[in-house]
Protein backbone atom coordinates (compact mmCIF):
# COMPACT_ATOMS: atom_id res chain seq x y z
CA UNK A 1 0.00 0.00 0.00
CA UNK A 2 2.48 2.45 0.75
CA UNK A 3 4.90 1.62 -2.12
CA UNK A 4 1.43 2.62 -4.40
CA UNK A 5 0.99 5.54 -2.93
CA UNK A 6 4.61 6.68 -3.36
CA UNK A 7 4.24 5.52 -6.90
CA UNK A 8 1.27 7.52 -7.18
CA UNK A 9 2.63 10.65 -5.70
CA UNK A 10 5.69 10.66 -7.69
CA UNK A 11 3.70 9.66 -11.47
CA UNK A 12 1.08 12.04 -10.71
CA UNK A 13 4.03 14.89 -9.31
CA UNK A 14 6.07 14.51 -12.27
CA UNK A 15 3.53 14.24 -14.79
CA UNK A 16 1.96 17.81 -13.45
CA UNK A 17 5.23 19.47 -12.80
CA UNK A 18 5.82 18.59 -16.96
CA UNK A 19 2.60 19.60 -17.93
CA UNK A 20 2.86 22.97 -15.34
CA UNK A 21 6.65 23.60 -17.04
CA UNK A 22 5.43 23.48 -20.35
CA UNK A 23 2.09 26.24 -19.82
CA UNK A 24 4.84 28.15 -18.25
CA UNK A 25 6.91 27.69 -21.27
CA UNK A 26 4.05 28.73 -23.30
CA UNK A 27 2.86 31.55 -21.84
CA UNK A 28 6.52 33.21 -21.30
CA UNK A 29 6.97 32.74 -25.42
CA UNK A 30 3.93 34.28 -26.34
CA UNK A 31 3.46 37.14 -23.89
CA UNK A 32 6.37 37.48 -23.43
CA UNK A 33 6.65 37.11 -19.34
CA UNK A 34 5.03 33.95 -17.73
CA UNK A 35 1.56 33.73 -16.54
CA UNK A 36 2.29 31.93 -13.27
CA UNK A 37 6.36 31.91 -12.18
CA UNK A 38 8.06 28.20 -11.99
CA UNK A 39 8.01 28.28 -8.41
CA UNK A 40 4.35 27.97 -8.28
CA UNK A 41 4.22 25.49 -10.92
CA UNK A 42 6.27 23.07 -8.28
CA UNK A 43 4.44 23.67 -5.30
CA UNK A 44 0.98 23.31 -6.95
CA UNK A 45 2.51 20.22 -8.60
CA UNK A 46 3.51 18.72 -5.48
CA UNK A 47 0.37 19.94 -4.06
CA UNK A 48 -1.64 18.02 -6.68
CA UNK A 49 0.51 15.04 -5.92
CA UNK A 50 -0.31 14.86 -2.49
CA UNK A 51 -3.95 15.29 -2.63
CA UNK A 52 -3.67 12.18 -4.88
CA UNK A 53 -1.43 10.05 -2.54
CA UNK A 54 -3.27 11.49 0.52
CA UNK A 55 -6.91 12.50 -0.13
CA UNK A 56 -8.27 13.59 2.86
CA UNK A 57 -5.20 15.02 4.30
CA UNK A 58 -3.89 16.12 0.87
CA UNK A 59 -7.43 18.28 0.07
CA UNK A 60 -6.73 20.08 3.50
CA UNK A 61 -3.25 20.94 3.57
CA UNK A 62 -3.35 21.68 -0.09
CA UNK A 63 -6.26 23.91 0.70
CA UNK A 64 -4.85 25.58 3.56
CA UNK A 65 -1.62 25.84 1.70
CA UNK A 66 -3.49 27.63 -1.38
CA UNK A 67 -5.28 29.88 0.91
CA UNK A 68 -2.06 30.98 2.41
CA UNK A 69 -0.42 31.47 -1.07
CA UNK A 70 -3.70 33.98 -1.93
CA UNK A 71 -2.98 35.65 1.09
CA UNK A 72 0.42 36.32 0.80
CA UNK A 73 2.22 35.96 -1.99
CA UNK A 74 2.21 37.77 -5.31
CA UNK A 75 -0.34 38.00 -8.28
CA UNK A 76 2.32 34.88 -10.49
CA UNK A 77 1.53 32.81 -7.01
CA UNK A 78 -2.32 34.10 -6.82
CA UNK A 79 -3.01 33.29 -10.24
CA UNK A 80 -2.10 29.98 -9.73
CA UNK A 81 -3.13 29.43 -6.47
CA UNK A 82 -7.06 30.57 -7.25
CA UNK A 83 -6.56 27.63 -10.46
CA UNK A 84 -5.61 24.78 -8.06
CA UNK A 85 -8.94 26.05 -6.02
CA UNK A 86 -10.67 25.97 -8.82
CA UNK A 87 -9.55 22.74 -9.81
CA UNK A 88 -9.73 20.85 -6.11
CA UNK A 89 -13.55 22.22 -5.92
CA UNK A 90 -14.05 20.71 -9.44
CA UNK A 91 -12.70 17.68 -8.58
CA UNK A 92 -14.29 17.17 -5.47
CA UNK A 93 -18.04 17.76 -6.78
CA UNK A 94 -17.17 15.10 -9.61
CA UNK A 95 -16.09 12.48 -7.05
CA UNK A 96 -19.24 13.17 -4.94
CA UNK A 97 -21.46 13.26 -8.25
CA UNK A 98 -19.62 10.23 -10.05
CA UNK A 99 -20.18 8.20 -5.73
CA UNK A 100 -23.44 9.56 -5.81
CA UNK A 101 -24.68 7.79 -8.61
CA UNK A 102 -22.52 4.92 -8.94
CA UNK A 103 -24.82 4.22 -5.86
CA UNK A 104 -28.01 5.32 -6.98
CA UNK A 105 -28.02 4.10 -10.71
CA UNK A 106 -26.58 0.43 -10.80
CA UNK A 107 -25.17 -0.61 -13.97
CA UNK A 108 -26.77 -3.65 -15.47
CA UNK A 109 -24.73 -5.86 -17.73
């Protein structure tokens, strides 16, 4: 169990912090300066990681962590931080929707 979950949180860290490199990539070639600076790109990435490995303990601390980064931090760490928000919230009412009716509607074969 824990050997999957460390699998898990490095596949799902690396694959995020590639995909988070390359819209920072992006974004700095076409305007010119980057949308969201590389440091947030990591932490959100590791962030993501560890909601994945950890989900209950991952969702708060990655909250709390985002929350913090709104508060303080500047509008490259805001940006971002209000996306992985975003995207937590999302996820979370998909998980409860997709439970919800994986109980409700049985699938008949």
């Amino acid at each position: 169990m824990l050997g999957h979950t460390f699998m898990s949180f490095l596949i799902n860290g690396v694959l995020l912090l590639l995909i988070g490199l390359a819209v920072h990539a992006v974004s700095y070639f076409f305007f010119t300066k980057p949308v969201v600076s590389w440091k947030a790109v990591i932490t959100f990435a590791l962030l993501s990681a560890f909601t994945y490995a950890f989900p209950i303990l991952g969702y708060i601390f990655s909250i709390l962590v985002a929350i913090y980064l709104i508060w303080r931090e500047d509008n490259l760490y805001r940006l971002g931080a209000i996306a992985f928000l975003v995207a937590l919230l999302l996820t979370a009412i998909s998980l409860f929707i997709g439970g919800h009716l994986m109980l409700v509607i049985p699938v008949r074969f």
